[in-house]
N, C-alpha and C. Protein backbone atom coordinates (compact mmCIF):
# COMPACT_ATOMS: atom_id res chain seq x y z
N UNK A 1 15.24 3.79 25.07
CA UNK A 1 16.50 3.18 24.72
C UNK A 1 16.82 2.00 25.62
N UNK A 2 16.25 1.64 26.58
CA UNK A 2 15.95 0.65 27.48
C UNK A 2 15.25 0.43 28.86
N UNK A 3 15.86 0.21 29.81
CA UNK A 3 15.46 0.09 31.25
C UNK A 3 15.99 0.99 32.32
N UNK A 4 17.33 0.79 32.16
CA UNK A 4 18.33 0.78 32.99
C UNK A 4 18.48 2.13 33.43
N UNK A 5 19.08 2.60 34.09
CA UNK A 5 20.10 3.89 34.28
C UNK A 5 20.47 4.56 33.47
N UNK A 6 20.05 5.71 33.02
CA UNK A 6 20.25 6.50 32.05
C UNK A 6 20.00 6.70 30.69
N UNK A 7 18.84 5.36 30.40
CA UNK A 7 18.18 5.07 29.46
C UNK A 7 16.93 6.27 29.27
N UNK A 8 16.99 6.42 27.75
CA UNK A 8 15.46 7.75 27.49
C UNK A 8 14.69 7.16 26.76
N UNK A 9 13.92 7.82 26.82
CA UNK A 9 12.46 7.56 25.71
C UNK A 9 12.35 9.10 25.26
N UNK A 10 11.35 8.63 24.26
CA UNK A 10 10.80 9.98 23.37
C UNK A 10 9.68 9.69 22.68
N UNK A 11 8.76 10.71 22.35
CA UNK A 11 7.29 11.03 22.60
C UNK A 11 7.27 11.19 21.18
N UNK A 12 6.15 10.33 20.78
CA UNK A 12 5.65 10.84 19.06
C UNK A 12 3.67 11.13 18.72
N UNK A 13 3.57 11.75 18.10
CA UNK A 13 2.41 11.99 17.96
C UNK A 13 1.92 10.49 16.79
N UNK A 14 0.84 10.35 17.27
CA UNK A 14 0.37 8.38 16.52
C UNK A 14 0.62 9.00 14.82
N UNK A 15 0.64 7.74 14.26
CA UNK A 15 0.98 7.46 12.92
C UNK A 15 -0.58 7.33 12.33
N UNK A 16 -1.09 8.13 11.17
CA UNK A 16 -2.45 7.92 10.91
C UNK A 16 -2.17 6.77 10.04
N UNK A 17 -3.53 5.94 9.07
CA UNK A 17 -3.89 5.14 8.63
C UNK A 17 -3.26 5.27 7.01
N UNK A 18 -2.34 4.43 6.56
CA UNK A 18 -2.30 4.74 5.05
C UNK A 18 -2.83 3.85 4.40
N UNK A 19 -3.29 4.05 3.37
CA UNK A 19 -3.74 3.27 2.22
C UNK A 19 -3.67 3.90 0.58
N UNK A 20 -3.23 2.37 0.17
CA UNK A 20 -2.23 2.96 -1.26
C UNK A 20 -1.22 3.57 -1.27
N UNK A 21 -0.63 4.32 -2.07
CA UNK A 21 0.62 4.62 -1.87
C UNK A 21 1.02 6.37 -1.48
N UNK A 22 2.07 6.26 -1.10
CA UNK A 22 2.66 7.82 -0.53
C UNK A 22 4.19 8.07 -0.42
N UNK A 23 4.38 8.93 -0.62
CA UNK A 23 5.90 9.35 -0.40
C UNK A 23 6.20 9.62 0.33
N UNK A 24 7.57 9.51 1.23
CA UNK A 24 8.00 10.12 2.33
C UNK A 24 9.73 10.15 1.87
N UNK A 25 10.35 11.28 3.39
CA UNK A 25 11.59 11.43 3.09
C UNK A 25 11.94 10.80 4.19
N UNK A 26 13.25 10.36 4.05
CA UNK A 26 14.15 10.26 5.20
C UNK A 26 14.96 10.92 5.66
N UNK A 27 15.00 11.81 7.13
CA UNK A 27 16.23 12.70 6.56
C UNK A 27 17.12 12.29 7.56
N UNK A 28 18.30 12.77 7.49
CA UNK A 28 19.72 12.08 7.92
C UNK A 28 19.76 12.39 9.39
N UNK A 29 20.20 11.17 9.74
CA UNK A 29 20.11 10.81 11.28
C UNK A 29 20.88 9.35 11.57
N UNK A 30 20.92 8.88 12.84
CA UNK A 30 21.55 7.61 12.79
C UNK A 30 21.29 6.85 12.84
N UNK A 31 21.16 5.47 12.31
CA UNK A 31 20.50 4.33 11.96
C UNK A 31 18.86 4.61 11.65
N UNK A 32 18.86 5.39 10.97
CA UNK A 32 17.15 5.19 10.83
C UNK A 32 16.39 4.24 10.37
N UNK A 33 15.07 3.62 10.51
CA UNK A 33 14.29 2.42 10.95
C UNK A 33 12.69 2.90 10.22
N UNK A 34 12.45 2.37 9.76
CA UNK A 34 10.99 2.25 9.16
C UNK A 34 10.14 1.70 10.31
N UNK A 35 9.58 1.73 10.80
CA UNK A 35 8.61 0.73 11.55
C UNK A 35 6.91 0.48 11.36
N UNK A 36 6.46 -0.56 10.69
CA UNK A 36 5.36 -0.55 10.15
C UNK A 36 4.39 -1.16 10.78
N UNK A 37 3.40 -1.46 11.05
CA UNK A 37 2.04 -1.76 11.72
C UNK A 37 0.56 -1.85 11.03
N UNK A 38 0.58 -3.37 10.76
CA UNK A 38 -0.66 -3.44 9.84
C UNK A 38 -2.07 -3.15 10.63
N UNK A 39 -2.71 -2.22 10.09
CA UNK A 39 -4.13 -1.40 10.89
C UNK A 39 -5.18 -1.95 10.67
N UNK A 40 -5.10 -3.29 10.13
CA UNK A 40 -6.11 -3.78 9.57
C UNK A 40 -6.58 -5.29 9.93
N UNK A 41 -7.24 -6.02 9.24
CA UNK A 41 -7.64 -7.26 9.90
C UNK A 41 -7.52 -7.83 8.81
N UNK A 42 -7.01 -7.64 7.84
CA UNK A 42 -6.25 -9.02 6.69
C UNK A 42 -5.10 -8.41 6.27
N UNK A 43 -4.22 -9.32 5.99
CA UNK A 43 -2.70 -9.55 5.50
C UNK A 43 -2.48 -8.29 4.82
N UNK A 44 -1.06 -7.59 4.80
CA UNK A 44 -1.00 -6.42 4.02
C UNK A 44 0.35 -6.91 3.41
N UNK A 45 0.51 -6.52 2.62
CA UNK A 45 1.20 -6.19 1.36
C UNK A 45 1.90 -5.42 1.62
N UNK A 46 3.17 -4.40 1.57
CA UNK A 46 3.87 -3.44 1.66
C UNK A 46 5.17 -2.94 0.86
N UNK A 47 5.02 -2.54 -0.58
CA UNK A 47 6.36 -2.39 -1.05
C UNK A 47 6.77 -0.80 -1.08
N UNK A 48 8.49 -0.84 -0.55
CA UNK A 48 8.90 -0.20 -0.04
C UNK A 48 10.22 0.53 -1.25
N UNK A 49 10.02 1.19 -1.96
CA UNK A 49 10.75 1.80 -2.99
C UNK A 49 11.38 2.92 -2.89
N UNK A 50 12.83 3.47 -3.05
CA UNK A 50 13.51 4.19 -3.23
C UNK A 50 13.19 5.24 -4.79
N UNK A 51 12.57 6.30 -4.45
CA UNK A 51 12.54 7.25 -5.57
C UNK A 51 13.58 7.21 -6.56
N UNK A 52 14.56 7.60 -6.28
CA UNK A 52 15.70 7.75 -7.06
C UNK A 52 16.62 6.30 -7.71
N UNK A 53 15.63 5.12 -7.41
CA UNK A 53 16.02 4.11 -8.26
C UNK A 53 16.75 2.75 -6.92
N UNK A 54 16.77 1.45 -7.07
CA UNK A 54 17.50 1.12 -6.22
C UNK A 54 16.22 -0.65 -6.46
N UNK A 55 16.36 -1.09 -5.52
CA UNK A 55 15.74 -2.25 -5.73
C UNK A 55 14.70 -2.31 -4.64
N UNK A 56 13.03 -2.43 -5.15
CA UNK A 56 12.29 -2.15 -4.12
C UNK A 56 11.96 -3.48 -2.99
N UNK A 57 11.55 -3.47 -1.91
CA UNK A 57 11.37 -4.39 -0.94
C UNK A 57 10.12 -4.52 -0.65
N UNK A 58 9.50 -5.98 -0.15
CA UNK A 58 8.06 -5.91 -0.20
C UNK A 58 8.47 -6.62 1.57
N UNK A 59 7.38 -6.24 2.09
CA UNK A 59 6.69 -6.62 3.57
C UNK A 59 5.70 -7.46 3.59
N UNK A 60 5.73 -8.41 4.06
CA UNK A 60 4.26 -9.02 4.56
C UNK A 60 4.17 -8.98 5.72
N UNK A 61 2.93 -8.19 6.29
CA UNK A 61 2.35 -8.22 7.58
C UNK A 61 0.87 -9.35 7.60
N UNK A 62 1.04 -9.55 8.88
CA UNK A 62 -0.30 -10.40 9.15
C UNK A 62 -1.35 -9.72 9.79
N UNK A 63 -2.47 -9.91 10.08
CA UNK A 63 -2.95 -8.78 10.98
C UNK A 63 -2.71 -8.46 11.87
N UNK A 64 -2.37 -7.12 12.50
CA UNK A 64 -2.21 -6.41 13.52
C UNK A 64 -0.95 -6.73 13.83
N UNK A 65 -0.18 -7.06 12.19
CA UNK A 65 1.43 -7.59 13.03
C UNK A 65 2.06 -6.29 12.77
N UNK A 66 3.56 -6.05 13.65
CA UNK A 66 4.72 -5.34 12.97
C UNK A 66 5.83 -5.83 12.22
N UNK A 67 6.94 -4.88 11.68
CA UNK A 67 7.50 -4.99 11.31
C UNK A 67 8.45 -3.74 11.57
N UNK A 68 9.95 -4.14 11.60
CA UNK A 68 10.64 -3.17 11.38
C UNK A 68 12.19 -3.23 10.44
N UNK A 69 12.23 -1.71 9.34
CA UNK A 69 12.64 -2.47 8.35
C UNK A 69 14.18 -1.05 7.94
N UNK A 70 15.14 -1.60 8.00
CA UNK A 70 16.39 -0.42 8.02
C UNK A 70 15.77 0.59 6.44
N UNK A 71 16.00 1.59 6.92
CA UNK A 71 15.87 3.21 5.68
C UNK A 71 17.44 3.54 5.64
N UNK A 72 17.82 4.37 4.35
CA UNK A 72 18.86 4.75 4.04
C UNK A 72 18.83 6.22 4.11
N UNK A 73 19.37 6.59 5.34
CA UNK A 73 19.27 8.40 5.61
C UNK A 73 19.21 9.26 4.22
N UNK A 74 18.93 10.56 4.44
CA UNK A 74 18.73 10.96 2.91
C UNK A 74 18.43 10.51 1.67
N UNK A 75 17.14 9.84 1.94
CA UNK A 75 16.86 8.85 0.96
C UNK A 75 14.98 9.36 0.77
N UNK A 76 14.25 9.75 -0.39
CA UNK A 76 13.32 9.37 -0.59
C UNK A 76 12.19 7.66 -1.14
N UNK A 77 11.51 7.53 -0.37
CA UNK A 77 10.93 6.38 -0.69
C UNK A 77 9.13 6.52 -0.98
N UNK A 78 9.13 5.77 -1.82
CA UNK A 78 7.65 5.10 -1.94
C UNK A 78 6.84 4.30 -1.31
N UNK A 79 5.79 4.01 -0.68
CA UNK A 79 5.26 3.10 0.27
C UNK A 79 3.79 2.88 -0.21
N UNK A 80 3.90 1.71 -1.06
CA UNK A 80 2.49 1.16 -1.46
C UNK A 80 1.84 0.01 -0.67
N UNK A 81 0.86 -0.12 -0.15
CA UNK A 81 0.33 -1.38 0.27
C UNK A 81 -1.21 -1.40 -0.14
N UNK A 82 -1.61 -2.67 0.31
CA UNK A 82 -2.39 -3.47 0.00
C UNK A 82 -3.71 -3.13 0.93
N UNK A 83 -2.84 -3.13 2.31
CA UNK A 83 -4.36 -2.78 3.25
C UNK A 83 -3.87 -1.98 4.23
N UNK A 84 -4.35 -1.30 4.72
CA UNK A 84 -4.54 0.02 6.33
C UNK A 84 -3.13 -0.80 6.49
N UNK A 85 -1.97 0.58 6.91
CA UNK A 85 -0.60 0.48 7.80
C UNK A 85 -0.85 1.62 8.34
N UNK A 86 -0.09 1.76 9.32
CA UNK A 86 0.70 2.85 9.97
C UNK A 86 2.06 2.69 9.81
N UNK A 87 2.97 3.77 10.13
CA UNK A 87 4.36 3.92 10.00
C UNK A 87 5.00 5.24 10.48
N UNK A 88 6.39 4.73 10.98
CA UNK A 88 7.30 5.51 11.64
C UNK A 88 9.11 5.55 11.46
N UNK A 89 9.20 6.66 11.00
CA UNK A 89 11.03 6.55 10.97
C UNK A 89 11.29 7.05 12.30
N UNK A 90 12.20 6.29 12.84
CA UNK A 90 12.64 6.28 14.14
C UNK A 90 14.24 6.38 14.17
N UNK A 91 15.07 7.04 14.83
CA UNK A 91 16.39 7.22 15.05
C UNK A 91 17.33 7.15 16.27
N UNK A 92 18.78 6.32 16.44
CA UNK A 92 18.81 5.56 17.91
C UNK A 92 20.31 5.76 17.64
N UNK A 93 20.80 6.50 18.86
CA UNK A 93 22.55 6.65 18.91
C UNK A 93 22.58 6.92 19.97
N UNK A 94 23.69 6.62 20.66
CA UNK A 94 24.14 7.06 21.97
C UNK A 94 23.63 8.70 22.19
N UNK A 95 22.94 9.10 22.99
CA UNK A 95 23.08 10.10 23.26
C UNK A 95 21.90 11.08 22.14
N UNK A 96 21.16 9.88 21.23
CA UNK A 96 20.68 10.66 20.23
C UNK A 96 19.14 9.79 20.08
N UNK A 97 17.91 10.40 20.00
CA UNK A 97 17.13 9.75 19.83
C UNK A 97 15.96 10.49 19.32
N UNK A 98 15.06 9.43 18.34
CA UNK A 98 14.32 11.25 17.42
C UNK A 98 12.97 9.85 16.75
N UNK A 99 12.08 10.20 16.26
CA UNK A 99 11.37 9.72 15.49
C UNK A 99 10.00 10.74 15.10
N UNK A 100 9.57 10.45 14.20
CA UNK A 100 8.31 11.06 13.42
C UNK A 100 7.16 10.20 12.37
N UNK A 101 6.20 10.05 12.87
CA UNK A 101 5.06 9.62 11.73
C UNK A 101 5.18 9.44 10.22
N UNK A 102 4.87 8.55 9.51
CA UNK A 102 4.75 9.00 7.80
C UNK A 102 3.48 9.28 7.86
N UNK A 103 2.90 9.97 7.27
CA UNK A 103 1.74 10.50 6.63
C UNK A 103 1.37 10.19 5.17
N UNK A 104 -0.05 9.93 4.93
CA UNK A 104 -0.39 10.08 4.08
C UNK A 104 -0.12 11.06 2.88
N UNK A 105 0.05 11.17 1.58
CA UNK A 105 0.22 11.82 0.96
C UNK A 105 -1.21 13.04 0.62
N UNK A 106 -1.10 14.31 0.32
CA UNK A 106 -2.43 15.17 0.11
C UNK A 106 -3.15 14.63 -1.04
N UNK A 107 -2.69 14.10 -1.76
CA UNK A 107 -3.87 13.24 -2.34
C UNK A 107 -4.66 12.56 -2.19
N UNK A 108 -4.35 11.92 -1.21
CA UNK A 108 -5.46 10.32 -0.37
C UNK A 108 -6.07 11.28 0.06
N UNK A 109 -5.84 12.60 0.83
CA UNK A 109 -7.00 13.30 1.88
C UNK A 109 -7.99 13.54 1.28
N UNK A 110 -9.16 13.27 2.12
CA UNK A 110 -10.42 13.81 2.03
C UNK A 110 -10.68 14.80 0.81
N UNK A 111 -11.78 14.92 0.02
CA UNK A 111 -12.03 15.91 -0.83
C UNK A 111 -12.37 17.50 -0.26
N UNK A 112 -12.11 18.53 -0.54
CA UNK A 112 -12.44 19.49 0.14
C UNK A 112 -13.61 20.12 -1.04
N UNK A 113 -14.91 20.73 -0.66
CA UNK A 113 -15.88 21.18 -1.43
C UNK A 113 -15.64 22.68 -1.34
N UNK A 114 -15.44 23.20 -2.46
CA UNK A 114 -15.36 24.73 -2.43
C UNK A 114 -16.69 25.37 -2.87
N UNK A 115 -17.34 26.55 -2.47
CA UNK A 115 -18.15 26.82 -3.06
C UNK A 115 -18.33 28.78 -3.41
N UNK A 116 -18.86 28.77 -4.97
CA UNK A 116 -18.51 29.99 -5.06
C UNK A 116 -20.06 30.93 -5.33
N UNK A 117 -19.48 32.15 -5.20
CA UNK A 117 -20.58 33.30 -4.60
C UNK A 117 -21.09 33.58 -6.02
């Protein structure tokens, strides 16, 4: 939360690699913050859509640039891009401070091979 005297920090586990699109929630907190990070080495693309309807927002990152972009608490969104991001909702109030990873959706993951007897 800064430098000074009585300023905190807080600890997040890294943001993995997304590509294509995924859902995430937002859940209610104060001022929450998207924060995005292109993982890649050409320009990304990033549109940023509200499930439940609303007007979607696009990002351009450059390589290895950030961005950080206001979320609407209790809000589901869509997150499509173009090339490798990472991303983080982050939360900042006096006295209050919180953030967590977006993740990939279980679809992008890896295929799992089952095999039967």
């Amino acid at each position: 939360t800064g430098f000074g005297r009585g300023s905190d920090f807080a600890w997040m586990t890294p943001a993995p690699d997304i590509t294509g699109s995924t859902t995430f929630a937002v859940a209610d907190g104060p001022d929450p913050q998207l924060h995005l990070q292109n993982a890649s080495t050409q320009a990304a693309t990033v549109e940023l859509a509200p499930v439940n309807g609303g007007a979607p927002r696009t990002i351009t990152l450059q390589p290895n640039a950030a961005a950080t972009v206001a979320v609407a608490p209790s809000t589901v969104y869509t997150l499509s891009t173009s090339a490798a991001v990472r991303a983080a909702v982050t939360y900042l109030a006096p006295g209050q401070l919180a953030g967590y990873p977006v993740w990939p959706v279980d679809a992008a993951a890896a295929p799992i091979d089952v095999y039967q007897r």
